[in-house]
C-alpha atoms as a PDB file:
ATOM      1  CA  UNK A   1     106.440  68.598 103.365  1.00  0.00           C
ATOM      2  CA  UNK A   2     103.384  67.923 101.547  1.00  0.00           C
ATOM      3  CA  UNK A   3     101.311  69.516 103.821  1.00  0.00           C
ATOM      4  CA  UNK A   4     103.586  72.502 103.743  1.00  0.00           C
ATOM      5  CA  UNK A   5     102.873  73.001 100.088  1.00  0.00           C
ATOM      6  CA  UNK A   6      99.246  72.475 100.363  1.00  0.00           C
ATOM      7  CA  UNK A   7      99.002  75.138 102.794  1.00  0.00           C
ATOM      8  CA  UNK A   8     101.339  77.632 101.056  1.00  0.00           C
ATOM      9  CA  UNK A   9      98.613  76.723  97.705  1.00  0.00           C
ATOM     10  CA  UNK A  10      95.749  77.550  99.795  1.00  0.00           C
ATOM     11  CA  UNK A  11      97.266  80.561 101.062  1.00  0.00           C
ATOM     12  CA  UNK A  12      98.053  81.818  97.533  1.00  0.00           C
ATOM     13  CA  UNK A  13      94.640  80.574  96.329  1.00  0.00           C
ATOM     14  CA  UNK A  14      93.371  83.039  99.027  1.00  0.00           C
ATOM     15  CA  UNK A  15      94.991  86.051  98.768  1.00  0.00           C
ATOM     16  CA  UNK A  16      94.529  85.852  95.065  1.00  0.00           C
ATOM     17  CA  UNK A  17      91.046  85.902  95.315  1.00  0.00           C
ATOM     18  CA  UNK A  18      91.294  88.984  98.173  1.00  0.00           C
ATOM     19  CA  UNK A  19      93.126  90.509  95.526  1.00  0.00           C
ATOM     20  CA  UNK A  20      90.452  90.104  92.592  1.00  0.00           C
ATOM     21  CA  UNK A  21      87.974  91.493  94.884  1.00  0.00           C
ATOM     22  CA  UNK A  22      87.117  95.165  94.095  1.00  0.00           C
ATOM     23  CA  UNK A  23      88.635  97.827  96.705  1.00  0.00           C
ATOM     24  CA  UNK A  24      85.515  99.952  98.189  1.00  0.00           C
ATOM     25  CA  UNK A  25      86.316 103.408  98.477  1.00  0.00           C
ATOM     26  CA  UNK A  26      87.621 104.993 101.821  1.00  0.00           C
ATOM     27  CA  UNK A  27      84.741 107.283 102.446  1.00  0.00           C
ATOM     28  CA  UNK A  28      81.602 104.071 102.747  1.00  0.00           C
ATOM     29  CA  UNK A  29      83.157 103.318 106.127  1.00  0.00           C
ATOM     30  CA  UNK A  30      84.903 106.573 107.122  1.00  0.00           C
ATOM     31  CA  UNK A  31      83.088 109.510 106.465  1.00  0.00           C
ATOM     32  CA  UNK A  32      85.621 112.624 105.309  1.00  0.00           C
ATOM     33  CA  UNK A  33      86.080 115.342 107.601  1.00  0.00           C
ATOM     34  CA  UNK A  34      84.423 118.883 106.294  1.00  0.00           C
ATOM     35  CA  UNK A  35      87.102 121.556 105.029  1.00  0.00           C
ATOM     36  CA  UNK A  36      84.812 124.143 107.147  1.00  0.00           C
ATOM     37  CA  UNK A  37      82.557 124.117 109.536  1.00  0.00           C
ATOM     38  CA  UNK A  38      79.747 125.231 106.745  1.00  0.00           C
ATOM     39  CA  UNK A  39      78.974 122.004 106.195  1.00  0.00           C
ATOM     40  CA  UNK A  40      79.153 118.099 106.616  1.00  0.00           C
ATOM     41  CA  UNK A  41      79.565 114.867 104.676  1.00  0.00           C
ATOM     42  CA  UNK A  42      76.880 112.011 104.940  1.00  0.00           C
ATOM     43  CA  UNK A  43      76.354 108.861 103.688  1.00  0.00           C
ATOM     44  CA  UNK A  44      73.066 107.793 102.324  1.00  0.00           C
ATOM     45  CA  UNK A  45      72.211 104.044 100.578  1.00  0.00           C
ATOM     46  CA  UNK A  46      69.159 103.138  98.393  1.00  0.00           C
ATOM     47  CA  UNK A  47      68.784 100.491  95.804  1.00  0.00           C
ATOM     48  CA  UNK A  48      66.783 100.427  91.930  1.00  0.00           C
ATOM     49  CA  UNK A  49      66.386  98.659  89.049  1.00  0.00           C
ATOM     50  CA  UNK A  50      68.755 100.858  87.375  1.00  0.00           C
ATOM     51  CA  UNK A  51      72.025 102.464  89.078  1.00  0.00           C
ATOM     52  CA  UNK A  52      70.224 106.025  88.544  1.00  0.00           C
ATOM     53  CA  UNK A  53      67.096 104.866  89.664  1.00  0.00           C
ATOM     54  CA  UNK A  54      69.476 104.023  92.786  1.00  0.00           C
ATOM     55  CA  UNK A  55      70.968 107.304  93.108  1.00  0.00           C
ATOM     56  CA  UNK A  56      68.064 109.116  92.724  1.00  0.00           C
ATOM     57  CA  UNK A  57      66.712 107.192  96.019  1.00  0.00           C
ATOM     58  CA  UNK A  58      69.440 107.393  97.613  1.00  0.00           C
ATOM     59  CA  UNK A  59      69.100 111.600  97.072  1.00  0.00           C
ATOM     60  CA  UNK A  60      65.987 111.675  98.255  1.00  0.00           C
ATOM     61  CA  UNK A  61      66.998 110.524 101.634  1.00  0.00           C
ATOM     62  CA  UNK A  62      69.624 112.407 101.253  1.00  0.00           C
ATOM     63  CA  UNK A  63      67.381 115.659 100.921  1.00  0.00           C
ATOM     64  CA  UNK A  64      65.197 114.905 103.825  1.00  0.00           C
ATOM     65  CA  UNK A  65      67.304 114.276 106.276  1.00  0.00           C
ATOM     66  CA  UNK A  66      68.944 117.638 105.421  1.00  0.00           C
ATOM     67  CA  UNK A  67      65.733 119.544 105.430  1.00  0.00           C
ATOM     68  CA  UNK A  68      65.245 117.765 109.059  1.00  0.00           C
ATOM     69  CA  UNK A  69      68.995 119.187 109.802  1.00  0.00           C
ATOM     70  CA  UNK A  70      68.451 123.050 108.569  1.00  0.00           C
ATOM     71  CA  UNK A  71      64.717 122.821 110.146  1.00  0.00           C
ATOM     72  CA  UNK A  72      63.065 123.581 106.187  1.00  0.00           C
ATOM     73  CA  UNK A  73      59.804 125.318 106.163  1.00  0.00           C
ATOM     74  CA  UNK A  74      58.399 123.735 103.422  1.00  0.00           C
ATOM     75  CA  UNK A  75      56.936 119.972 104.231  1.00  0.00           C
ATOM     76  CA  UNK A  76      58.621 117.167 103.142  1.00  0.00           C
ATOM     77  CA  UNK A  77      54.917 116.020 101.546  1.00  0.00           C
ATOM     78  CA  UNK A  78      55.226 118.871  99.141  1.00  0.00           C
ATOM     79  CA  UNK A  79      59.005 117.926  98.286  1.00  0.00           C
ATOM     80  CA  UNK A  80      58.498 114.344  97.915  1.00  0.00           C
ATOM     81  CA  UNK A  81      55.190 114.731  95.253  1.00  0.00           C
ATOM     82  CA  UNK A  82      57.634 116.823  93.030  1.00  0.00           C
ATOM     83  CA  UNK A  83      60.001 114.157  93.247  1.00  0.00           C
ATOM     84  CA  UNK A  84      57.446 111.475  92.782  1.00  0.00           C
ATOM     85  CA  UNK A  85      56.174 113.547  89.457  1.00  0.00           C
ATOM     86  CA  UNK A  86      60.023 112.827  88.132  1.00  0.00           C
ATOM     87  CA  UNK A  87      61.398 115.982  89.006  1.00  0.00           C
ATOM     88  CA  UNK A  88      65.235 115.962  88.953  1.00  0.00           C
ATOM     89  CA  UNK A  89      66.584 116.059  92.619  1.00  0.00           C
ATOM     90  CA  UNK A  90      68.717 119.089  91.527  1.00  0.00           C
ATOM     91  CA  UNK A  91      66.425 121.119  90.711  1.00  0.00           C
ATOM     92  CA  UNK A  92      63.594 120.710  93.868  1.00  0.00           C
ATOM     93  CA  UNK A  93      66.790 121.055  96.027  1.00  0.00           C
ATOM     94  CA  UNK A  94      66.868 124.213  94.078  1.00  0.00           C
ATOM     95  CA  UNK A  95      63.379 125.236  94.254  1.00  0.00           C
ATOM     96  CA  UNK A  96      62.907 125.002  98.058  1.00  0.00           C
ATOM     97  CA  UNK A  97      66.493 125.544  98.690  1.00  0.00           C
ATOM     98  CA  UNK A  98      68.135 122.635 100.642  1.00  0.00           C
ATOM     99  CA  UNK A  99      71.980 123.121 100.427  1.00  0.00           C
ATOM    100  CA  UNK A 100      72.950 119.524  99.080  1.00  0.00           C
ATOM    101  CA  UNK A 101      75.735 118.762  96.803  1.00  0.00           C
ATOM    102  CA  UNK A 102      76.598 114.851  95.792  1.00  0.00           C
ATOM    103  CA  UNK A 103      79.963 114.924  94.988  1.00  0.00           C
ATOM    104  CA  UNK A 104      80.517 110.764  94.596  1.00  0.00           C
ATOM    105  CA  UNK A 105      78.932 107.732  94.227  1.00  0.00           C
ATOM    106  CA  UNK A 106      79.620 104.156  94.269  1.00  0.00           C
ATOM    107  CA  UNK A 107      77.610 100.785  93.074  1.00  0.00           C
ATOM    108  CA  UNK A 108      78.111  98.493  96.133  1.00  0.00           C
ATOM    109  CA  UNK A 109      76.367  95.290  94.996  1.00  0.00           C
ATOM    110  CA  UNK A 110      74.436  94.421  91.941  1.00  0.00           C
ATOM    111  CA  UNK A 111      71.842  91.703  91.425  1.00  0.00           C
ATOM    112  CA  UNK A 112      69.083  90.208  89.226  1.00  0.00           C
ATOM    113  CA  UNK A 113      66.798  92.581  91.527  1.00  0.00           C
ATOM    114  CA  UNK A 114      68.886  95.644  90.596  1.00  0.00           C
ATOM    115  CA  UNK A 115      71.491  98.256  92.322  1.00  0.00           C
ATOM    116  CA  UNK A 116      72.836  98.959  95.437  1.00  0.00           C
ATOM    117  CA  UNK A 117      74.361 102.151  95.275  1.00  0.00           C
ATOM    118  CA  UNK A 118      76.099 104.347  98.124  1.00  0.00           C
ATOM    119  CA  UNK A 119      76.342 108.194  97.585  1.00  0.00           C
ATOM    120  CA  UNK A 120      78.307 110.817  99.266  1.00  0.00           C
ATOM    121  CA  UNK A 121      76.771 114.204  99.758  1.00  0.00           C
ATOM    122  CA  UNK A 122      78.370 117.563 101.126  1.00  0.00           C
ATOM    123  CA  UNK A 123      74.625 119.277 103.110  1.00  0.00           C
ATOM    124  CA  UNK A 124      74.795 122.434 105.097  1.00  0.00           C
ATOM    125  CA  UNK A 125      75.445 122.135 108.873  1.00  0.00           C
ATOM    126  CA  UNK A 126      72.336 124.219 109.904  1.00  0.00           C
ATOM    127  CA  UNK A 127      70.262 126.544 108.226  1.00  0.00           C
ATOM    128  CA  UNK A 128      71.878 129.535 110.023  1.00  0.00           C
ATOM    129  CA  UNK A 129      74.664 129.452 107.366  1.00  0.00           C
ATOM    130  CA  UNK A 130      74.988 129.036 103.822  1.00  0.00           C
ATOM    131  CA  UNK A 131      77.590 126.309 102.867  1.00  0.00           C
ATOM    132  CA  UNK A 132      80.599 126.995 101.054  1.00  0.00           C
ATOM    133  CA  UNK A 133      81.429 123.401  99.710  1.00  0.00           C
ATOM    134  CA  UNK A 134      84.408 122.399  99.060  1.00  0.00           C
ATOM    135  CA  UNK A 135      85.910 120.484  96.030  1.00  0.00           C
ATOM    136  CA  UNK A 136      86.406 116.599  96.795  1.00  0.00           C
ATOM    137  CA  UNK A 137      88.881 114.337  94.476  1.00  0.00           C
ATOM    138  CA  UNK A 138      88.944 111.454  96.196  1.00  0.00           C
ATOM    139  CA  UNK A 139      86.015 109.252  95.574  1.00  0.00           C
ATOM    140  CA  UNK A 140      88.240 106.641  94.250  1.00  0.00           C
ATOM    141  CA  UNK A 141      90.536 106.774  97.351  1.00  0.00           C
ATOM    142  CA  UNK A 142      90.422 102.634  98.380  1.00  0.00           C
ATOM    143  CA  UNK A 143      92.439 103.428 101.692  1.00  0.00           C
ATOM    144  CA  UNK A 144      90.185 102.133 104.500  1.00  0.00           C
ATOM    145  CA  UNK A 145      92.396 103.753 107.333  1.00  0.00           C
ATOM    146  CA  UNK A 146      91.024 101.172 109.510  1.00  0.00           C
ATOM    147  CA  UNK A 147      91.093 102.283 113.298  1.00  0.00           C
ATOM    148  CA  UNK A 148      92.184  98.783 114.905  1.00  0.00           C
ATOM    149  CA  UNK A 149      95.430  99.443 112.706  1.00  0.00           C
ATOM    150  CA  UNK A 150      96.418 102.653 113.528  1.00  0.00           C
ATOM    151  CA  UNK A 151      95.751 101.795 117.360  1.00  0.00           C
ATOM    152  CA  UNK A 152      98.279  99.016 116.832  1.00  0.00           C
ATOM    153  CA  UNK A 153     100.622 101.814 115.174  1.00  0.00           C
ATOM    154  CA  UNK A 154     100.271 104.531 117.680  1.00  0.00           C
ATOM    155  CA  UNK A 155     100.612 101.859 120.298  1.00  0.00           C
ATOM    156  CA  UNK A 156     103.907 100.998 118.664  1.00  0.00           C
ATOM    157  CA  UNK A 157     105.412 104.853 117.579  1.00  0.00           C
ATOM    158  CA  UNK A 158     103.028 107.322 119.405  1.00  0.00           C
ATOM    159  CA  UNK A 159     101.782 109.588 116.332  1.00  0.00           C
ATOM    160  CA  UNK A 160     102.240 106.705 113.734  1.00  0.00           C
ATOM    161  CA  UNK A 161      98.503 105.742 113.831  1.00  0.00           C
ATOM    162  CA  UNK A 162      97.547 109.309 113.206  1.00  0.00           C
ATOM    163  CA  UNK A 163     100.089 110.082 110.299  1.00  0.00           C
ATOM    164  CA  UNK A 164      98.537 107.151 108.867  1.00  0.00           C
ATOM    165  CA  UNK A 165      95.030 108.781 108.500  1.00  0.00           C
ATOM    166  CA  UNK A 166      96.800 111.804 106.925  1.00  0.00           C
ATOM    167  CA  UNK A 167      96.589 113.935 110.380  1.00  0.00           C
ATOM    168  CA  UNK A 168     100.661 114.800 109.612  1.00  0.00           C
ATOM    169  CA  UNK A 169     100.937 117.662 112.091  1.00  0.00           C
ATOM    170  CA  UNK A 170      99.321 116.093 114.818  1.00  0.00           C
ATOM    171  CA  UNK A 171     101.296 112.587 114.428  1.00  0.00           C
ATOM    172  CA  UNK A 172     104.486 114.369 114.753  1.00  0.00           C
ATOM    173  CA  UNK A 173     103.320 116.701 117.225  1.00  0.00           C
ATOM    174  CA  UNK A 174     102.583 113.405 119.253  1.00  0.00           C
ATOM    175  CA  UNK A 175     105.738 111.958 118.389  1.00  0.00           C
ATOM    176  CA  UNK A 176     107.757 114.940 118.967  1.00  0.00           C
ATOM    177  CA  UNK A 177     106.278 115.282 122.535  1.00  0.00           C
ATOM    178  CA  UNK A 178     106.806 111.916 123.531  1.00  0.00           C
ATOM    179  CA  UNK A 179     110.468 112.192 122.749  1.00  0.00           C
ATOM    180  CA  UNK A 180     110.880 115.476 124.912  1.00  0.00           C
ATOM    181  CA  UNK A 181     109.320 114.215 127.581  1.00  0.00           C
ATOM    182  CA  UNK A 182     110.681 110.760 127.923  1.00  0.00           C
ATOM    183  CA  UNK A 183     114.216 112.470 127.388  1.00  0.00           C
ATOM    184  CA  UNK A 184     113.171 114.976 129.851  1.00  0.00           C
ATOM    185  CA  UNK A 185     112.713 111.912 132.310  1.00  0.00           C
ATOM    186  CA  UNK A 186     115.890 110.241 131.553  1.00  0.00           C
ATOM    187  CA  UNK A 187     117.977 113.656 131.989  1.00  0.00           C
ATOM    188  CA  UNK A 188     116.043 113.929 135.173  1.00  0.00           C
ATOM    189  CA  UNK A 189     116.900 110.267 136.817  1.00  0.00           C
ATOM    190  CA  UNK A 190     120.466 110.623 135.685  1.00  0.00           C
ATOM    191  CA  UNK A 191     120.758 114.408 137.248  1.00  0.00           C
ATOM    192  CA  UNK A 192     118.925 113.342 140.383  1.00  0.00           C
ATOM    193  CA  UNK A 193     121.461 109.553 140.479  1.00  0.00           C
ATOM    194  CA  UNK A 194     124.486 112.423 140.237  1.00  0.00           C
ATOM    195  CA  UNK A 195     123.422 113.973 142.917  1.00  0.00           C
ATOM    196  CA  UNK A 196     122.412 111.074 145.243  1.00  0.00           C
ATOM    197  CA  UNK A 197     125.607 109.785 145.033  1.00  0.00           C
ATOM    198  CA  UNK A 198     126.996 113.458 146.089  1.00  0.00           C
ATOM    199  CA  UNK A 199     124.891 112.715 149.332  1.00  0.00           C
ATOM    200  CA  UNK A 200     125.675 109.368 150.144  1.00  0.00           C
ATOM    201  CA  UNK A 201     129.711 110.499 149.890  1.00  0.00           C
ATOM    202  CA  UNK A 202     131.366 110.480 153.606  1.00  0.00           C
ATOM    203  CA  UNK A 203     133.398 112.760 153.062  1.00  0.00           C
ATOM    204  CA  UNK A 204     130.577 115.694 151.690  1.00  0.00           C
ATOM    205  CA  UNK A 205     130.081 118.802 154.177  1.00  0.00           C
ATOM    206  CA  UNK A 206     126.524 119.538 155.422  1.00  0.00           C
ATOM    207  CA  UNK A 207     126.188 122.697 153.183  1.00  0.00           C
ATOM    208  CA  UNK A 208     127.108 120.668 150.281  1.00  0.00           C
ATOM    209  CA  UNK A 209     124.757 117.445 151.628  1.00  0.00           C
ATOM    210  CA  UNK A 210     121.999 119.977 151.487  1.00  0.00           C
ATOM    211  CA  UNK A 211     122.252 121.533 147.988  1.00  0.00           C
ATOM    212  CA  UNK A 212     122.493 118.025 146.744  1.00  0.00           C
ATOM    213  CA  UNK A 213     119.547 117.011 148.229  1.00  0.00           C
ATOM    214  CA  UNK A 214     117.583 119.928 147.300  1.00  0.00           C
ATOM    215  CA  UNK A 215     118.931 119.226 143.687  1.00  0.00           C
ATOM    216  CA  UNK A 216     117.976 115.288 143.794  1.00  0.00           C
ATOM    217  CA  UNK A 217     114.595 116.341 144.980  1.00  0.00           C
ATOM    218  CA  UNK A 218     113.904 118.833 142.458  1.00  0.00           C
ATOM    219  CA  UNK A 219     115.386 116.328 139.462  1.00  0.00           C
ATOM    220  CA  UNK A 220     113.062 113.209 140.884  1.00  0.00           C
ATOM    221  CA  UNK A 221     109.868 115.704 140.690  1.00  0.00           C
ATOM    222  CA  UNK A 222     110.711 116.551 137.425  1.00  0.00           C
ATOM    223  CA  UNK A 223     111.524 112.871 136.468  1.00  0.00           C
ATOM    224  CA  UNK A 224     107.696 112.324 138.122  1.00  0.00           C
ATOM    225  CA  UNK A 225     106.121 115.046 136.362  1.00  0.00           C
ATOM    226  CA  UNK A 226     108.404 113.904 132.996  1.00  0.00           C
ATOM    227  CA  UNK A 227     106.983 110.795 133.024  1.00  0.00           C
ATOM    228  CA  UNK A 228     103.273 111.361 133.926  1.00  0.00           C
ATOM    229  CA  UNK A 229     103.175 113.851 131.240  1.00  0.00           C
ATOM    230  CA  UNK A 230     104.763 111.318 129.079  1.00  0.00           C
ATOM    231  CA  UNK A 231     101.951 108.427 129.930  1.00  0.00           C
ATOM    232  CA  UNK A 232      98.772 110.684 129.593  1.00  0.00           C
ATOM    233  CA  UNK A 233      99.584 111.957 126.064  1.00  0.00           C
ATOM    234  CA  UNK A 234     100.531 108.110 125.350  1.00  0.00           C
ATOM    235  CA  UNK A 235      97.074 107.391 126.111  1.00  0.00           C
ATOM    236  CA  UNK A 236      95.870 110.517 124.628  1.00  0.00           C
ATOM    237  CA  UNK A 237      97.552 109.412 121.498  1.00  0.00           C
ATOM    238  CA  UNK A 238      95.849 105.831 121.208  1.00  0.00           C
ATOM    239  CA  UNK A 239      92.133 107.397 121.950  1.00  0.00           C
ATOM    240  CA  UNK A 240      93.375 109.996 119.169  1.00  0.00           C
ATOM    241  CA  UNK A 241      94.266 107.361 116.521  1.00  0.00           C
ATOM    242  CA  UNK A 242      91.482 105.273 116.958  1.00  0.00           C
ATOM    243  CA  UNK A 243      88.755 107.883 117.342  1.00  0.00           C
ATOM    244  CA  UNK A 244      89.726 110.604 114.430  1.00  0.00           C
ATOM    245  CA  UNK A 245      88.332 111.088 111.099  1.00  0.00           C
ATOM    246  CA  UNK A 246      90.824 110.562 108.491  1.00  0.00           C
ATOM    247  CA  UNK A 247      91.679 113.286 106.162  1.00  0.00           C
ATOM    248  CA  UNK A 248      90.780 112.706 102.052  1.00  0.00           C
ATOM    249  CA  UNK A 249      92.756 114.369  99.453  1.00  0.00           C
ATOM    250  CA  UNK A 250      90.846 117.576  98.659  1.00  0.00           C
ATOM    251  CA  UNK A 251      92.183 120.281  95.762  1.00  0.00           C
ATOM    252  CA  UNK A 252      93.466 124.018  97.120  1.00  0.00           C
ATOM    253  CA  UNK A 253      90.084 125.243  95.284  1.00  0.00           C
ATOM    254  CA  UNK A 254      86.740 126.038  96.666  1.00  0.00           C
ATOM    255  CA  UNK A 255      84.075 125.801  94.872  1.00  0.00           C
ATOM    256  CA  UNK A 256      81.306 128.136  96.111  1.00  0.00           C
ATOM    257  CA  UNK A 257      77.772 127.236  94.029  1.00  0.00           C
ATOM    258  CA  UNK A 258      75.492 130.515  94.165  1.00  0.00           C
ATOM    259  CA  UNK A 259      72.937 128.588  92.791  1.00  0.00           C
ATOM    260  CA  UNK A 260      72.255 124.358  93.682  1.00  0.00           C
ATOM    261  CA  UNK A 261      72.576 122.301  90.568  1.00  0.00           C
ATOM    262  CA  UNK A 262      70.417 122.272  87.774  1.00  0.00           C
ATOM    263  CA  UNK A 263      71.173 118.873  87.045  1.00  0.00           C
ATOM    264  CA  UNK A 264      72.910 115.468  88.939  1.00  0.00           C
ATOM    265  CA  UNK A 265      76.657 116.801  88.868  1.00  0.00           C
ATOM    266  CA  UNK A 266      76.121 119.918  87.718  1.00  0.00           C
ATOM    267  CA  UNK A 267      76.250 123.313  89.244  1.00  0.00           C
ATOM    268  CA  UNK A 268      75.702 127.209  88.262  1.00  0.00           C
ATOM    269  CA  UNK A 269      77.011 130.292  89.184  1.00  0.00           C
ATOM    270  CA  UNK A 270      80.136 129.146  90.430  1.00  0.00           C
ATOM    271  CA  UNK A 271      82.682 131.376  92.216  1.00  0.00           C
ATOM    272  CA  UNK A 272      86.500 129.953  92.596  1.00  0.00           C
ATOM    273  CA  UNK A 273      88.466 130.887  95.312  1.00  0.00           C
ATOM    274  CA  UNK A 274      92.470 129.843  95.777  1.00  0.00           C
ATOM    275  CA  UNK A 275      93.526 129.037  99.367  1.00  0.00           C
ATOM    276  CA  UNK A 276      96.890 129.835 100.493  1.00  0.00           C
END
C-alpha cells in the first residue's frame, strides 16, 4: 500500500511539473501549410543579447535563404553591409525586394548569455511570382499534432489521424470509403454464400446450377476487389496521417502587401480581399 501511494505522489509530482512547463507553439515543429501556392512558411532560429537583437538574426537568415530561393540579383555582400550599418530588416527587404513577411515569433530559451528566439516567416516560392500572403492567427496555437499519434488514430478509425491535424474533408473522405468498401465486401461474401448454397442443393437443375455459379463467381470477385480496395486506402490512410502537414487556423482575409514593410510587423499599401 505504501508503495502504491508513493508512486501515485510521484506521478502527480510529475505531471504537475509537465503541466507548469510552457506549451511551445504548433508551428516550431510543424511548419503550416501555405494558403496558395505563392508562397511558403519557414522556420529560421538565431540567438542575442536582447530578444530583438534575436529576431533581427534570425531575419537575416531568414532573408538570405529567400534571396537563394527567388535567385536575387543583388549579392548577399551588399544586403548584409546594410544590415550590418543597422538598417531595419524591413526596409532592405524593401529596397532590393525580397518578398518576406514574419508573421510570429517565439522566445524558446533564455539565459545569462541572452535569447533564443524562433521566427516564422511567409517568403515567396520563386521569383517568377509575386506572393499574395495570407493572414496567420495562430502563433499561439500549442497543438503539436504529433505524427506518432495520429498514426495510432488512423490505425484505429481510418481518417481519425487526419481529422486530428484539421484535414476534415479528407479524414471523412477516408472514413467514408473504408465503410463502403468493407460493406461492399460483406454484401459480397453473403451474396456469393447465398448462392453457393443454391449450387451445392441436389435437387437444383443445371440451368439454375449455372446462373448460380456465374453469380457466386461474380460476388467473390467483387468481395476480392472489395477488400483489396479496402486494404490499400487503409495503408494509404496511415502514410497520409503520418506524413501531412497540419492545417493552422488562418482568417477568411488576405492580406495582399503592395509594398514589404517599413518596419518589423508593419506593412503598407495593403489591399483586403474576402474569400468565399
Amino acid at each position: 500500500m505504501r508503495k502504491i501511494v508513493l508512486c501515485l505522489l510521484f506521478a502527480a509530482g510529475f505531471a504537475g511539473m509537465a503541466a507548469a512547463q510552457d506549451e511551445k507553439p504548433g508551428w516550431l515543429t510543424n511548419k503550416p501549410k501555405a494558403g496558395n501556392s505563392t508562397y511558403v512558411y519557414v522556420v529560421e532560429r538565431a540567438s542575442g543579447t536582447t530578444v530583438n537583437e534575436a529576431v533581427n538574426n534570425a531575419l537575416v537568415k531568414v532573408l538570405r535563404t529567400t534571396m537563394m530561393r527567388i535567385g536575387a540579383v543583388v549579392s548577399w555582400d551588399e544586403v548584409n553591409g546594410a544590415l550590418q550599418k543597422g538598417a531595419d530588416w524591413g526596409a532592405v527587404a524593401m529596397k532590393y525586394n525580397i518578398p518576406v513577411n514574419k508573421v510570429c515569433e517565439y522566445v524558446e530559451r533564455k539565459s545569462e548569455k541572452g535569447f533564443l528566439v524562433a521566427v516564422l516567416c511567409q517568403v515567396a516560392v520563386s521569383g517568377a511570382v509575386y506572393p499574395n500572403f495570407d493572414d496567420f492567427t495562430a502563433c499561439t496555437d500549442t497543438k503539436t499534432y504529433s505524427n506518432g499519434a495520429a498514426l495510432a488514430k488512423s490505425a484505429f478509425i481510418p481518417g481519425w489521424g487526419q481529422m486530428g491535424k484539421r484535414h476534415y474533408g479528407s479524414g471523412l473522405f477516408t472514413l467514408m470509403g473504408e465503410v463502403v468498401l468493407l460493406g461492399g465486401a460483406a454484401g459480397s461474401y453473403y451474396l456469393a454464400q447465398d448462392q453457393l448454397a443454391v449450387m451445392q442443393d441436389y435437387n437444383v437443375t443445371l440451368d439454375d446450377y449455372n446462373a448460380a455459379k456465374n453469380n457466386y463467381d461474380t460476388y467473390r470477385y467483387a468481395n476480392i476487389a472489395c477488400l483489396s480496395a479496402a486494404g490499400a486506402l487503409y495503408v494509404y490512410n496511415l502514410v497520409r496521417a503520418y506524413t501531412m502537414t497540419p492545417k493552422y487556423k488562418n482568417r477568411n482575409l488576405t492580406f495582399t502587401p503592395a509594398l514589404l514593410p517599413m518596419e518589423q510587423g508593419m506593412a503598407s499599401g495593403v489591399s483586403l480581399t474576402l474569400k468565399f
